[in-house]
PDB file of N, CA and C in Angstrom:
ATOM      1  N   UNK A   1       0.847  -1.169   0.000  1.00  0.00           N
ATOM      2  CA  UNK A   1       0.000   0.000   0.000  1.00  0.00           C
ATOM      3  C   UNK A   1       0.887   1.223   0.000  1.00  0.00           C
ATOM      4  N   UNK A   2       0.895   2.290  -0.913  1.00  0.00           N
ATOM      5  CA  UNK A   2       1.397   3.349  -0.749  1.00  0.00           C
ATOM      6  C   UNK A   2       0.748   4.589  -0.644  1.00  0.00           C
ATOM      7  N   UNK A   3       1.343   5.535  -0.046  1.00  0.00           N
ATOM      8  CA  UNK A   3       0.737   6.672  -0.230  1.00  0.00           C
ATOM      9  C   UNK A   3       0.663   6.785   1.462  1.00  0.00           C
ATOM     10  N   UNK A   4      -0.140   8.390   1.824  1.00  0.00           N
ATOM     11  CA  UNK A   4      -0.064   8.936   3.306  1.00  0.00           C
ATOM     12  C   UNK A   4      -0.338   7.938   4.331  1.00  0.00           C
ATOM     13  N   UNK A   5      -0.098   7.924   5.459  1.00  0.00           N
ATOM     14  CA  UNK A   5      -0.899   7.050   6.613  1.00  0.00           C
ATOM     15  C   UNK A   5      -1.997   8.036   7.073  1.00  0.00           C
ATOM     16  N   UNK A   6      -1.884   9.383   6.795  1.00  0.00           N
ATOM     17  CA  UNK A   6      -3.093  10.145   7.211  1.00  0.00           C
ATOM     18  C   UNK A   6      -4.095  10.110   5.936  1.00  0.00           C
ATOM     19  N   UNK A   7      -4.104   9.413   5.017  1.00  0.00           N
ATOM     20  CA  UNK A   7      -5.248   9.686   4.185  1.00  0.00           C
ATOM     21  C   UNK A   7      -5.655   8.452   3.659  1.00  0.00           C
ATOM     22  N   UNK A   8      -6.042   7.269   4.839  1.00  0.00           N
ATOM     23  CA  UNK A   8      -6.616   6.279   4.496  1.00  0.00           C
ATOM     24  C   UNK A   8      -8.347   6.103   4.346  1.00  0.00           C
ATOM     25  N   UNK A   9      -8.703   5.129   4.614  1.00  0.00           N
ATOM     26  CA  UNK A   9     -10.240   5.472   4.206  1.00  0.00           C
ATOM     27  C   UNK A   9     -10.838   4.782   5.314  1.00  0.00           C
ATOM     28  N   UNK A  10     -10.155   4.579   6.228  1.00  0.00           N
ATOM     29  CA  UNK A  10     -10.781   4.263   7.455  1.00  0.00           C
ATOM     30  C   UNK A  10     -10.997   5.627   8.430  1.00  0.00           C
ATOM     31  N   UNK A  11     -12.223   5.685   9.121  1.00  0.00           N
ATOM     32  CA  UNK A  11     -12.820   6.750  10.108  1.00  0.00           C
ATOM     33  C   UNK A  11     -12.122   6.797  11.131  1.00  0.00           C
ATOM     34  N   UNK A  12     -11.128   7.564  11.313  1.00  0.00           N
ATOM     35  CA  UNK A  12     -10.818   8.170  12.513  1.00  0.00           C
ATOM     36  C   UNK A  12     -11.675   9.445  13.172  1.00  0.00           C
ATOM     37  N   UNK A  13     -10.432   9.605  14.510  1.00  0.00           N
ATOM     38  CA  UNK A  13     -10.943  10.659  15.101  1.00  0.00           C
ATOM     39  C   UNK A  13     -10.493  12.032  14.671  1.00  0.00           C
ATOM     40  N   UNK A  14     -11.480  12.651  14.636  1.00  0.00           N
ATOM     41  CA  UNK A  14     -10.397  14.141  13.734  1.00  0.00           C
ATOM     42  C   UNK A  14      -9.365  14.790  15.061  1.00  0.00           C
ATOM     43  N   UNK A  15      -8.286  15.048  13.820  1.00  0.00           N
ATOM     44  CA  UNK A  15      -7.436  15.925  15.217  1.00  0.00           C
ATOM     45  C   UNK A  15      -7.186  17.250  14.849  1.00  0.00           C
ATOM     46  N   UNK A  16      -6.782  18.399  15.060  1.00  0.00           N
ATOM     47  CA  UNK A  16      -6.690  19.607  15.081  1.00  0.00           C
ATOM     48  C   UNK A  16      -4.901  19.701  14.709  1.00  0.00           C
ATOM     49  N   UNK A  17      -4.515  20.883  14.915  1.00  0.00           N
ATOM     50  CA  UNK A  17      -3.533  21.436  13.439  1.00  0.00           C
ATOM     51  C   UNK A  17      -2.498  20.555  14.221  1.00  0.00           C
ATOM     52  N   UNK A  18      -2.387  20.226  15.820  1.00  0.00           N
ATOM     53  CA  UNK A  18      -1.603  19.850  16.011  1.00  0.00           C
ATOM     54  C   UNK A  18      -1.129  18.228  15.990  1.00  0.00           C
ATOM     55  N   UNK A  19      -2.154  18.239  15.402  1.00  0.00           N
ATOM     56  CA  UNK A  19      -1.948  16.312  15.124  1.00  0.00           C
ATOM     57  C   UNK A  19      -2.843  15.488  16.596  1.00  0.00           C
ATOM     58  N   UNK A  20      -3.080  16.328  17.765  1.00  0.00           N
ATOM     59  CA  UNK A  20      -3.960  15.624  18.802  1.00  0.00           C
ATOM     60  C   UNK A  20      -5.614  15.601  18.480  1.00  0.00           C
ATOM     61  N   UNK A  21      -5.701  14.449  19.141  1.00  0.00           N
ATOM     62  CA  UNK A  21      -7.388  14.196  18.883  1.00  0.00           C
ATOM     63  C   UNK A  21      -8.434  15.286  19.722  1.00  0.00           C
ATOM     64  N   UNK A  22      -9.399  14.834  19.113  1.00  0.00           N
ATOM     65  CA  UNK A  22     -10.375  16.386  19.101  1.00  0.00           C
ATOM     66  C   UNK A  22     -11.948  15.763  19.965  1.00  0.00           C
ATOM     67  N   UNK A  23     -12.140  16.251  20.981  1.00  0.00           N
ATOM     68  CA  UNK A  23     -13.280  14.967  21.047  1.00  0.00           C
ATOM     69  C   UNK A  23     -14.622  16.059  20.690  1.00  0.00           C
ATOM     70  N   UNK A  24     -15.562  15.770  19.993  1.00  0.00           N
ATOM     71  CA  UNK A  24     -16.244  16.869  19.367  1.00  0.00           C
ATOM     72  C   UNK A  24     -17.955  16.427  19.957  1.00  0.00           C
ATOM     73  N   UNK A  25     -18.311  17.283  20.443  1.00  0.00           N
ATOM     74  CA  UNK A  25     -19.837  16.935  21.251  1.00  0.00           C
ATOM     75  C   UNK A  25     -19.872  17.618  22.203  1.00  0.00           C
ATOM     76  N   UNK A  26     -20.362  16.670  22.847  1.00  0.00           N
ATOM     77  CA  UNK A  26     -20.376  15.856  24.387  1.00  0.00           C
ATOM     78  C   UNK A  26     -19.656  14.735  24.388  1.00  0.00           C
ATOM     79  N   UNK A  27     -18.743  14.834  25.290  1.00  0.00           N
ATOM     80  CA  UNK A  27     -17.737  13.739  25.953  1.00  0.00           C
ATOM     81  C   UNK A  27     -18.574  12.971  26.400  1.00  0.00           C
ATOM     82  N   UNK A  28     -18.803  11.354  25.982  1.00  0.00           N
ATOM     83  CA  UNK A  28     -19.656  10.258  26.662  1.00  0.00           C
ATOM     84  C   UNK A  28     -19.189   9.146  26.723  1.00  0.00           C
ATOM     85  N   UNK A  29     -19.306   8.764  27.921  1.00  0.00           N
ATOM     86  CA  UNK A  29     -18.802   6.991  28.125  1.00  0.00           C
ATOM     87  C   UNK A  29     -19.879   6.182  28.433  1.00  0.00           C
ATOM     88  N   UNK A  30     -19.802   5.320  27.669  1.00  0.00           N
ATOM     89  CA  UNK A  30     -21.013   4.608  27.539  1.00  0.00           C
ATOM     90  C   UNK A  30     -21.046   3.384  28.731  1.00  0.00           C
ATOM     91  N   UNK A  31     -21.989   3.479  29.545  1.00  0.00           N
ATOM     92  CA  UNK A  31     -22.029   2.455  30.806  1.00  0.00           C
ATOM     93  C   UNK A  31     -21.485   0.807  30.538  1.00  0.00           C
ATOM     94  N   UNK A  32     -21.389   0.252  31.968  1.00  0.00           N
ATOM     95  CA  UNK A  32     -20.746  -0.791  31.446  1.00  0.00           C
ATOM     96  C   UNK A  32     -21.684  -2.072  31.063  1.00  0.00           C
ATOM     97  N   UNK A  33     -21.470  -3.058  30.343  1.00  0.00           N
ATOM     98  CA  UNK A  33     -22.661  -4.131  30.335  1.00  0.00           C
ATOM     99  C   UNK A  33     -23.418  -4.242  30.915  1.00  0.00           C
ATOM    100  N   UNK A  34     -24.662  -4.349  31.125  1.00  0.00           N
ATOM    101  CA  UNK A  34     -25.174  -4.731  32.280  1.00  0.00           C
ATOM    102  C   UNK A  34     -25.516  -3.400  33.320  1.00  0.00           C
ATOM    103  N   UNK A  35     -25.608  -2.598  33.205  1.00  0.00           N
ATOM    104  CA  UNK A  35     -25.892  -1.599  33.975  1.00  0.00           C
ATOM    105  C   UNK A  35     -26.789  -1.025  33.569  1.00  0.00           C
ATOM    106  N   UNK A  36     -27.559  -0.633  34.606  1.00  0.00           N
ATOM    107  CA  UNK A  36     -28.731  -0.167  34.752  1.00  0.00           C
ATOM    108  C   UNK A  36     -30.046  -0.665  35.501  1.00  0.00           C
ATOM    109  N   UNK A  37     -30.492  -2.118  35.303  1.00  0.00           N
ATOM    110  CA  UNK A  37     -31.460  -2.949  35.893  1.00  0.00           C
ATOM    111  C   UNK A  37     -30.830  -3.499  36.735  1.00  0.00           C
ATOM    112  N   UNK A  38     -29.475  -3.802  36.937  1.00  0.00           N
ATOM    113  CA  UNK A  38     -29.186  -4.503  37.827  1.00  0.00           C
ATOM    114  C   UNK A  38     -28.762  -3.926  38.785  1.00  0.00           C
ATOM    115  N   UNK A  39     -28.284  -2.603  38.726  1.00  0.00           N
ATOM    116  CA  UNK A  39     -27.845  -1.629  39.637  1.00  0.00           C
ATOM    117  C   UNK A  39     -29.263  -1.190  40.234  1.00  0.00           C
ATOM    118  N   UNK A  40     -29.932  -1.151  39.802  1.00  0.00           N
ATOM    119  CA  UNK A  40     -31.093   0.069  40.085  1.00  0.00           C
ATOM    120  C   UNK A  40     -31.772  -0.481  41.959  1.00  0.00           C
ATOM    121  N   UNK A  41     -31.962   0.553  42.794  1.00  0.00           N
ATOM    122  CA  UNK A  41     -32.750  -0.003  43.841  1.00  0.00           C
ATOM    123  C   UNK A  41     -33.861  -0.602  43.649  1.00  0.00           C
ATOM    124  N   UNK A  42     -34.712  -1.183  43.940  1.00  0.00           N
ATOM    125  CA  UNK A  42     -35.763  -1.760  44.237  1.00  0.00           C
ATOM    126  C   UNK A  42     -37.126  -0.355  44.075  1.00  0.00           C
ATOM    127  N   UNK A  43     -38.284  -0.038  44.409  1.00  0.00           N
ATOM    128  CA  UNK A  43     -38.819   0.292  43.848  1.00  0.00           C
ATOM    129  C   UNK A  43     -39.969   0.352  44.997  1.00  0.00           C
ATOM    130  N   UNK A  44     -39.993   1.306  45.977  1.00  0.00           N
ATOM    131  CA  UNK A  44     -40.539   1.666  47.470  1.00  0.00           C
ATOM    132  C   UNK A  44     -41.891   1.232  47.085  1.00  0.00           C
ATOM    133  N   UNK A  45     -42.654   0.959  48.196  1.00  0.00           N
ATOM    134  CA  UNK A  45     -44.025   1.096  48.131  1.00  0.00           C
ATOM    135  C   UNK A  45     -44.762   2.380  47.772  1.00  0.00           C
ATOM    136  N   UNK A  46     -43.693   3.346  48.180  1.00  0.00           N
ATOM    137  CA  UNK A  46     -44.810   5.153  47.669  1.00  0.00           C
ATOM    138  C   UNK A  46     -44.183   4.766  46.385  1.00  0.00           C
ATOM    139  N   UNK A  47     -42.778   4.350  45.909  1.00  0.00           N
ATOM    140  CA  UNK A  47     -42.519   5.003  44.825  1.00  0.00           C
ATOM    141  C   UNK A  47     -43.146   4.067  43.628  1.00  0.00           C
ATOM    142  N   UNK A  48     -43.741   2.752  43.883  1.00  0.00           N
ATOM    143  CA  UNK A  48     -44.967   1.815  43.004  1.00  0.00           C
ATOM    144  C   UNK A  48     -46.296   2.515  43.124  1.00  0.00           C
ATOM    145  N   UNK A  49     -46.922   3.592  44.195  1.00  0.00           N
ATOM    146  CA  UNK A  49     -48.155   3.975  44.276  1.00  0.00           C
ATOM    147  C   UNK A  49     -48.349   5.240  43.154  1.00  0.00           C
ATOM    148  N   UNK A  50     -46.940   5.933  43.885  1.00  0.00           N
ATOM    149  CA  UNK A  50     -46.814   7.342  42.503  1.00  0.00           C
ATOM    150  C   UNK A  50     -47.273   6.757  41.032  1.00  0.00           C
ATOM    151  N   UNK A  51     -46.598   6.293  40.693  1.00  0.00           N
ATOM    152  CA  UNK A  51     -46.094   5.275  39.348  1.00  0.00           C
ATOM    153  C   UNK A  51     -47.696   4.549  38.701  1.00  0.00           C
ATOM    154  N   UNK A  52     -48.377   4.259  39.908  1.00  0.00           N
ATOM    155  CA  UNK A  52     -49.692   3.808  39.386  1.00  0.00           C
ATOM    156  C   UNK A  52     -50.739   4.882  39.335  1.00  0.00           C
ATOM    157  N   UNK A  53     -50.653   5.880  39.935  1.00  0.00           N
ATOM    158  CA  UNK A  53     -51.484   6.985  39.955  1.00  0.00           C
ATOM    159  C   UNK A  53     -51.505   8.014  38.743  1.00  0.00           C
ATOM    160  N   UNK A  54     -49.567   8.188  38.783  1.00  0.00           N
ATOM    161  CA  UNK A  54     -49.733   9.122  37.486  1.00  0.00           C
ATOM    162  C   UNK A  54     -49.926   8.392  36.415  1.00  0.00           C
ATOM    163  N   UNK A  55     -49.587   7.224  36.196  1.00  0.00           N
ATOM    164  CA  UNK A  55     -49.901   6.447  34.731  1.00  0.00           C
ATOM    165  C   UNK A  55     -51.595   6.430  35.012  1.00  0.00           C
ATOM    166  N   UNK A  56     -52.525   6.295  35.910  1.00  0.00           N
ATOM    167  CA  UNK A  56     -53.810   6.039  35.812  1.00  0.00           C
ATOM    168  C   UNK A  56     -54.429   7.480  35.160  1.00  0.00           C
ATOM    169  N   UNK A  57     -53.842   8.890  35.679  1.00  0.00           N
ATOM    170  CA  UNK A  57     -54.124   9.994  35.247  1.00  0.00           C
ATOM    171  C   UNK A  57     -53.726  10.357  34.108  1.00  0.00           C
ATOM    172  N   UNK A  58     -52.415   9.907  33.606  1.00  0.00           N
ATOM    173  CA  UNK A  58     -52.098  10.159  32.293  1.00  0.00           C
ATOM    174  C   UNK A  58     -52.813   9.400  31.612  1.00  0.00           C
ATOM    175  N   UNK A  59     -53.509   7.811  32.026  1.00  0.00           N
ATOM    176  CA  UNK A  59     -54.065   7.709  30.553  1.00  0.00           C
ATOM    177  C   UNK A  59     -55.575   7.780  30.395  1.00  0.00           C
ATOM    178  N   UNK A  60     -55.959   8.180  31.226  1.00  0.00           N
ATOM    179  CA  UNK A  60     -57.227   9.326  31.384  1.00  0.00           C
ATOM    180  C   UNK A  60     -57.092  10.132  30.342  1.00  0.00           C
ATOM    181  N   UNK A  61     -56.101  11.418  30.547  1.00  0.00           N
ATOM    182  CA  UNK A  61     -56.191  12.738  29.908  1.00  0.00           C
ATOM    183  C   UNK A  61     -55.313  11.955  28.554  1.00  0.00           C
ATOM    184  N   UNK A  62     -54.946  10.902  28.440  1.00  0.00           N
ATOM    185  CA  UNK A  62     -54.302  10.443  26.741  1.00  0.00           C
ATOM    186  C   UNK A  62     -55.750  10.208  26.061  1.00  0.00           C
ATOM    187  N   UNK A  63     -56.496   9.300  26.560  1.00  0.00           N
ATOM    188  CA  UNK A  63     -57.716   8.669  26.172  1.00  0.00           C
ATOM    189  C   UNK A  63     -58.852   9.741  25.985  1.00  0.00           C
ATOM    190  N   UNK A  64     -58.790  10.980  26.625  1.00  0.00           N
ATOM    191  CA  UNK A  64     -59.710  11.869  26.790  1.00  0.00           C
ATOM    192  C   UNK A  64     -59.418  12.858  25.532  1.00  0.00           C
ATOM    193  N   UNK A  65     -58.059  12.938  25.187  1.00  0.00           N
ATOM    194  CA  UNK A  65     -57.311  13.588  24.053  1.00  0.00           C
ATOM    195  C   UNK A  65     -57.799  13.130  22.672  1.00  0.00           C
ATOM    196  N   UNK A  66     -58.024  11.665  22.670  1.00  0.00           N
ATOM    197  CA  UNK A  66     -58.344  11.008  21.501  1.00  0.00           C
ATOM    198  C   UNK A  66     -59.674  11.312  21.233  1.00  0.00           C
ATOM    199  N   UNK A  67     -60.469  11.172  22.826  1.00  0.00           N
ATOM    200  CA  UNK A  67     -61.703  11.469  22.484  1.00  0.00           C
ATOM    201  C   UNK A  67     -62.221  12.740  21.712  1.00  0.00           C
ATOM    202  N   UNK A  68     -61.328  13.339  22.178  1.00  0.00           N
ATOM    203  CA  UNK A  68     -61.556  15.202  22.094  1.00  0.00           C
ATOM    204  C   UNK A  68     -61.467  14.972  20.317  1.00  0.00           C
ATOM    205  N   UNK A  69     -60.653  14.244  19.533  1.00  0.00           N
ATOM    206  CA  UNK A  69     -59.542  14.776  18.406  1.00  0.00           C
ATOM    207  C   UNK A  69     -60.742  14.224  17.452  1.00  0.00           C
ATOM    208  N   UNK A  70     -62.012  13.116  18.069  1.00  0.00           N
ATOM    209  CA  UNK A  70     -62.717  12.881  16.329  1.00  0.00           C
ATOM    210  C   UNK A  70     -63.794  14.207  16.298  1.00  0.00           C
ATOM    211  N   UNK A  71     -64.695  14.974  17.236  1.00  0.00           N
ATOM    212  CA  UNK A  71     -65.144  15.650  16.252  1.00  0.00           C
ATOM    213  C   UNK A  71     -64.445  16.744  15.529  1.00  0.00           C
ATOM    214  N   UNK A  72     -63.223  16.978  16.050  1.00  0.00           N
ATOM    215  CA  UNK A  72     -62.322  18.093  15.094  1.00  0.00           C
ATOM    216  C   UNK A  72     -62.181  17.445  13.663  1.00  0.00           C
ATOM    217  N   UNK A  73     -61.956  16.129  13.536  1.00  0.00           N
ATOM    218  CA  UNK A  73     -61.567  15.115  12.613  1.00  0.00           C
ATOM    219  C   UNK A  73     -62.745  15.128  11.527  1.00  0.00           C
ATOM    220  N   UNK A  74     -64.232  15.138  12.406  1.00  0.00           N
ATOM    221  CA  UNK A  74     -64.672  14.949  11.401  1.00  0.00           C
ATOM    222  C   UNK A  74     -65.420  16.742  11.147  1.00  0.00           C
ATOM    223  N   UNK A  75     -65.119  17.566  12.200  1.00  0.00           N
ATOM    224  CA  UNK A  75     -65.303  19.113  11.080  1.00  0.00           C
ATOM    225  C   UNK A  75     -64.307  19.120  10.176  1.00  0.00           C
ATOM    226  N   UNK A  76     -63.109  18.307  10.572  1.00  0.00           N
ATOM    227  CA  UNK A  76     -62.143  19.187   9.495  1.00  0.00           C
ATOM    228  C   UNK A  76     -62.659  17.779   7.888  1.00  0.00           C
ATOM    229  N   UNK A  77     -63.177  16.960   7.944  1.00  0.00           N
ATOM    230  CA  UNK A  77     -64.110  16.535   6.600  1.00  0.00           C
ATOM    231  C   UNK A  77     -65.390  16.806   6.262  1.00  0.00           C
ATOM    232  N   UNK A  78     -65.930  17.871   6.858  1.00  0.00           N
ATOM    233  CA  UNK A  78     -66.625  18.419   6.568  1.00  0.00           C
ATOM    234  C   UNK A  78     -66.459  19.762   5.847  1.00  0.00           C
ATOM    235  N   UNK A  79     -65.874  20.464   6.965  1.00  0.00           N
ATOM    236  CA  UNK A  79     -65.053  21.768   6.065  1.00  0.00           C
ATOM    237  C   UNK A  79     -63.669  21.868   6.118  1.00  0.00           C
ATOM    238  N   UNK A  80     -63.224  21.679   4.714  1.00  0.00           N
ATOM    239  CA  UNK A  80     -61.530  21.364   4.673  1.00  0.00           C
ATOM    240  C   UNK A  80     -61.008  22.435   4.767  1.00  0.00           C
ATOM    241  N   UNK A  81     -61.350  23.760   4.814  1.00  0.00           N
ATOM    242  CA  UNK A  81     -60.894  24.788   4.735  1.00  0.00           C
ATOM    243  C   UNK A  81     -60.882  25.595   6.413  1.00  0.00           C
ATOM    244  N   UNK A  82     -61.206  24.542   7.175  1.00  0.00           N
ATOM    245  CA  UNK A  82     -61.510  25.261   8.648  1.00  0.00           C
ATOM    246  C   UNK A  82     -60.451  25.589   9.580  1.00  0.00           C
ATOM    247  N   UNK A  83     -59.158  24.268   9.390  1.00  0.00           N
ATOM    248  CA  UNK A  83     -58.181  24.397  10.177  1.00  0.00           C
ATOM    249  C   UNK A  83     -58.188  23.013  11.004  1.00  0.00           C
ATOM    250  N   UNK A  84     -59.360  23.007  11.728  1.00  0.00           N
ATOM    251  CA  UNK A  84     -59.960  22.148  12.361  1.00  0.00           C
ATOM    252  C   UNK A  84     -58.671  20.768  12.170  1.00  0.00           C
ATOM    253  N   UNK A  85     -58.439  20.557  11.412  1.00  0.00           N
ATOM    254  CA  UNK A  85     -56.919  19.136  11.470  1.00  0.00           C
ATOM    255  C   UNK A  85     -55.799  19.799  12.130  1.00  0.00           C
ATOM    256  N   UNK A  86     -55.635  20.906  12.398  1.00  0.00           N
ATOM    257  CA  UNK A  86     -54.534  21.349  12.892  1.00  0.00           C
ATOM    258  C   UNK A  86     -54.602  21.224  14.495  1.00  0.00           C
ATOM    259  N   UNK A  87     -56.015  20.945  15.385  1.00  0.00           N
ATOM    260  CA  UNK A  87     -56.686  21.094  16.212  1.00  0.00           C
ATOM    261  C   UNK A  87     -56.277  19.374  16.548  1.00  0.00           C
ATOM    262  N   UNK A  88     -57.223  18.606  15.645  1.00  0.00           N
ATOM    263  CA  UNK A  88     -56.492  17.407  15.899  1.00  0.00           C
ATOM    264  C   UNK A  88     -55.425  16.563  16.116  1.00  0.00           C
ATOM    265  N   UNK A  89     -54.705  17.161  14.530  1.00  0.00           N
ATOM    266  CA  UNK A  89     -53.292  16.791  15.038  1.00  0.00           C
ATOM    267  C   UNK A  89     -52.178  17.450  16.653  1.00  0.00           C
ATOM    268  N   UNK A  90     -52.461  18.333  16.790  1.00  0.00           N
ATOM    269  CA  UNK A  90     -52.198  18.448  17.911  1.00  0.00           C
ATOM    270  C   UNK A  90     -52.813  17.714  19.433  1.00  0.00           C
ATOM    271  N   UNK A  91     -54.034  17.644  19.383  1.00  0.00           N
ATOM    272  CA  UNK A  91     -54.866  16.114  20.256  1.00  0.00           C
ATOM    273  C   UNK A  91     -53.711  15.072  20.529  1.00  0.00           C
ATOM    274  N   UNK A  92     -53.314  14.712  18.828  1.00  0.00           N
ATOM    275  CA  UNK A  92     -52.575  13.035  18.843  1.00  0.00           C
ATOM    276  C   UNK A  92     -51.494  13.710  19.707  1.00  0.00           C
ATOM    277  N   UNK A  93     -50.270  14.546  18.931  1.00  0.00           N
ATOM    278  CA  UNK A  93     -49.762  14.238  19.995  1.00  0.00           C
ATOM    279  C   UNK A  93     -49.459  14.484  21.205  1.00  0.00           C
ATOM    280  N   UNK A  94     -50.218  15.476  22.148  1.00  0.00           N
ATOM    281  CA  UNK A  94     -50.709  15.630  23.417  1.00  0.00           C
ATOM    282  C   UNK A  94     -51.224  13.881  23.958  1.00  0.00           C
ATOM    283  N   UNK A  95     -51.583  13.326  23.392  1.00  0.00           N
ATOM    284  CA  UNK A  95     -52.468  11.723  23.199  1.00  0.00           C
ATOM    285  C   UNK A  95     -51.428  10.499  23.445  1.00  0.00           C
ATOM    286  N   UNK A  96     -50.152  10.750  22.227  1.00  0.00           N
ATOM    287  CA  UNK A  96     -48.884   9.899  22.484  1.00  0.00           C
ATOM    288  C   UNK A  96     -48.195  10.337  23.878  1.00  0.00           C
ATOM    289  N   UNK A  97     -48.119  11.675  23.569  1.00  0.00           N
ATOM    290  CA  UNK A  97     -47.000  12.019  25.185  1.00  0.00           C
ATOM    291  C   UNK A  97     -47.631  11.549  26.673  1.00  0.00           C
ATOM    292  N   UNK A  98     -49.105  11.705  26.562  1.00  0.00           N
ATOM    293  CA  UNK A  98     -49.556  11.512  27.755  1.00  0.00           C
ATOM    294  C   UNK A  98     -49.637   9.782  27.956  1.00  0.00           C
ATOM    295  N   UNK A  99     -49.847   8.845  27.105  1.00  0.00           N
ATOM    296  CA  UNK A  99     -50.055   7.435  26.581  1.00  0.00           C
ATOM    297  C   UNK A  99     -48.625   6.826  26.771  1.00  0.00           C
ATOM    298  N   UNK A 100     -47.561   7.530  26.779  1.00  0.00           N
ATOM    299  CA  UNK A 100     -46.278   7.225  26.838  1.00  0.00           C
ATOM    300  C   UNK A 100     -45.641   6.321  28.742  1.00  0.00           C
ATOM    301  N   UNK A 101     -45.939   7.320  28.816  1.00  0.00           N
ATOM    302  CA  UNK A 101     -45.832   6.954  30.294  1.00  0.00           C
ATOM    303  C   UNK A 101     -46.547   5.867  30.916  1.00  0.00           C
ATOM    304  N   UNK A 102     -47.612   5.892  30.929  1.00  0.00           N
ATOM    305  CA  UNK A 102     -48.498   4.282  31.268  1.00  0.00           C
ATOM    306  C   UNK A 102     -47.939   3.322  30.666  1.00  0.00           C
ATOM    307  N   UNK A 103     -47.866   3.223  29.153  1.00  0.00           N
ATOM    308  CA  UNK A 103     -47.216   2.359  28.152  1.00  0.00           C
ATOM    309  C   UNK A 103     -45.702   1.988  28.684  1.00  0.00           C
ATOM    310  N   UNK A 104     -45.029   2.609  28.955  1.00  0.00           N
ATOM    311  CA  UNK A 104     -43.473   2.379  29.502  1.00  0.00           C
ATOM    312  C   UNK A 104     -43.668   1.809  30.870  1.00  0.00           C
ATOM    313  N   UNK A 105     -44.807   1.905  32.163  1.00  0.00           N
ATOM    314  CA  UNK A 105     -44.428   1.874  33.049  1.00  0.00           C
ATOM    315  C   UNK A 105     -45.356  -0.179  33.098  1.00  0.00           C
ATOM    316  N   UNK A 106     -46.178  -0.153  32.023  1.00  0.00           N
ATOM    317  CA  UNK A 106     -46.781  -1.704  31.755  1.00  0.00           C
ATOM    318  C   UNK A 106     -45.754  -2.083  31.216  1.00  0.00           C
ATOM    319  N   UNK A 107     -44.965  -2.406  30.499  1.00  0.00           N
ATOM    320  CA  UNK A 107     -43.657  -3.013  30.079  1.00  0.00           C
ATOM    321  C   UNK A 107     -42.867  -3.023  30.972  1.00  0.00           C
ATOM    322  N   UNK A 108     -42.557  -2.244  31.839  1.00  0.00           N
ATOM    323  CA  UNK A 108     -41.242  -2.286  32.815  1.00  0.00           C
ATOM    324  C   UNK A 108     -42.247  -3.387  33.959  1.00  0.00           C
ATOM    325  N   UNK A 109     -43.206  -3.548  34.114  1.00  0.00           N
ATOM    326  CA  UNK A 109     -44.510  -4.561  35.215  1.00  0.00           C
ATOM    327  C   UNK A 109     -44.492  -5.721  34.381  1.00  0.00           C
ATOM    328  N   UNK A 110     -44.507  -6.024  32.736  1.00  0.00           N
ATOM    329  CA  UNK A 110     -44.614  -7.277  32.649  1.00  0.00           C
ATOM    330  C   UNK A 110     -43.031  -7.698  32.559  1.00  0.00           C
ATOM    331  N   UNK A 111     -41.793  -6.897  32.543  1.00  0.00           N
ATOM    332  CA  UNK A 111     -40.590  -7.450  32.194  1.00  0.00           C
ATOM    333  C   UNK A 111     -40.508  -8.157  33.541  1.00  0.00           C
ATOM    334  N   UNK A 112     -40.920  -6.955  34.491  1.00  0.00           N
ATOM    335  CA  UNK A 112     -40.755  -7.603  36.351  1.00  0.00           C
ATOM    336  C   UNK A 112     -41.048  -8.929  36.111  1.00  0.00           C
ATOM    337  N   UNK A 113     -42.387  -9.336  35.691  1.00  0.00           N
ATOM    338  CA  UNK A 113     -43.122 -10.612  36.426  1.00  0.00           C
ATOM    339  C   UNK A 113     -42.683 -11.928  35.671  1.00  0.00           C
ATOM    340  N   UNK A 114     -41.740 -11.587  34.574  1.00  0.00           N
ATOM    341  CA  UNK A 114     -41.125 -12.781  33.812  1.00  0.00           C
ATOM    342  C   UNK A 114     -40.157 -13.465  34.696  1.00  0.00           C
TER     343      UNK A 114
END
């Protein structure tokens, strides 16, 4: 192979005029295997009651969001010129964000019980 060792076609790290590496971001080290679930404390009795309350309220006001979003849905096919979808689409995602949280906190309850 001839030619530079600096102008191969493999991805390095860029370095600056002085030939040292450049770390460009945010500096991040990525945790080690296994970390996170296994580290984590246990999971208090208030702090399982919180957890069921706000997911019960969030998916109230998610479900209540959806409800809200069909008659906008169906003014805005009635009159296409109203806006009225802009009304809805905003519903959904007020609908996902609030739906999010219940949804994450039933997955982290059925991973438990496996």
């Amino acid at each position: 192979m001839t030619g530079n060792a600096d102008h191969t076609e493999a991805v390095a790290r860029p370095r600056n005029e002085s030939g040292t590496q450049v770390t460009m971001g945010i500096p991040y080290d990525p945790p080690e295997r296994g970390a996170g679930a296994s580290v984590a404390a246990p999971v208090t009795r208030a702090g399982l009651v919180w957890r069921v309350v706000a997911s019960l309220v969030l998916a109230v006001l998610g479900v209540n969001a959806l409800v809200r979003m069909v008659p906008l849905l169906q003014d805005a096919n009635t009159d296409p010129g109203s806006g009225a979808w802009v009304g809805a689409l905003g519903l959904l995602v007020l609908a996902a964000l609030f739906l999010a949280y219940p949804v994450v906190n039933v997955v982290r309850w059925v991973r438990a019980r496996r």
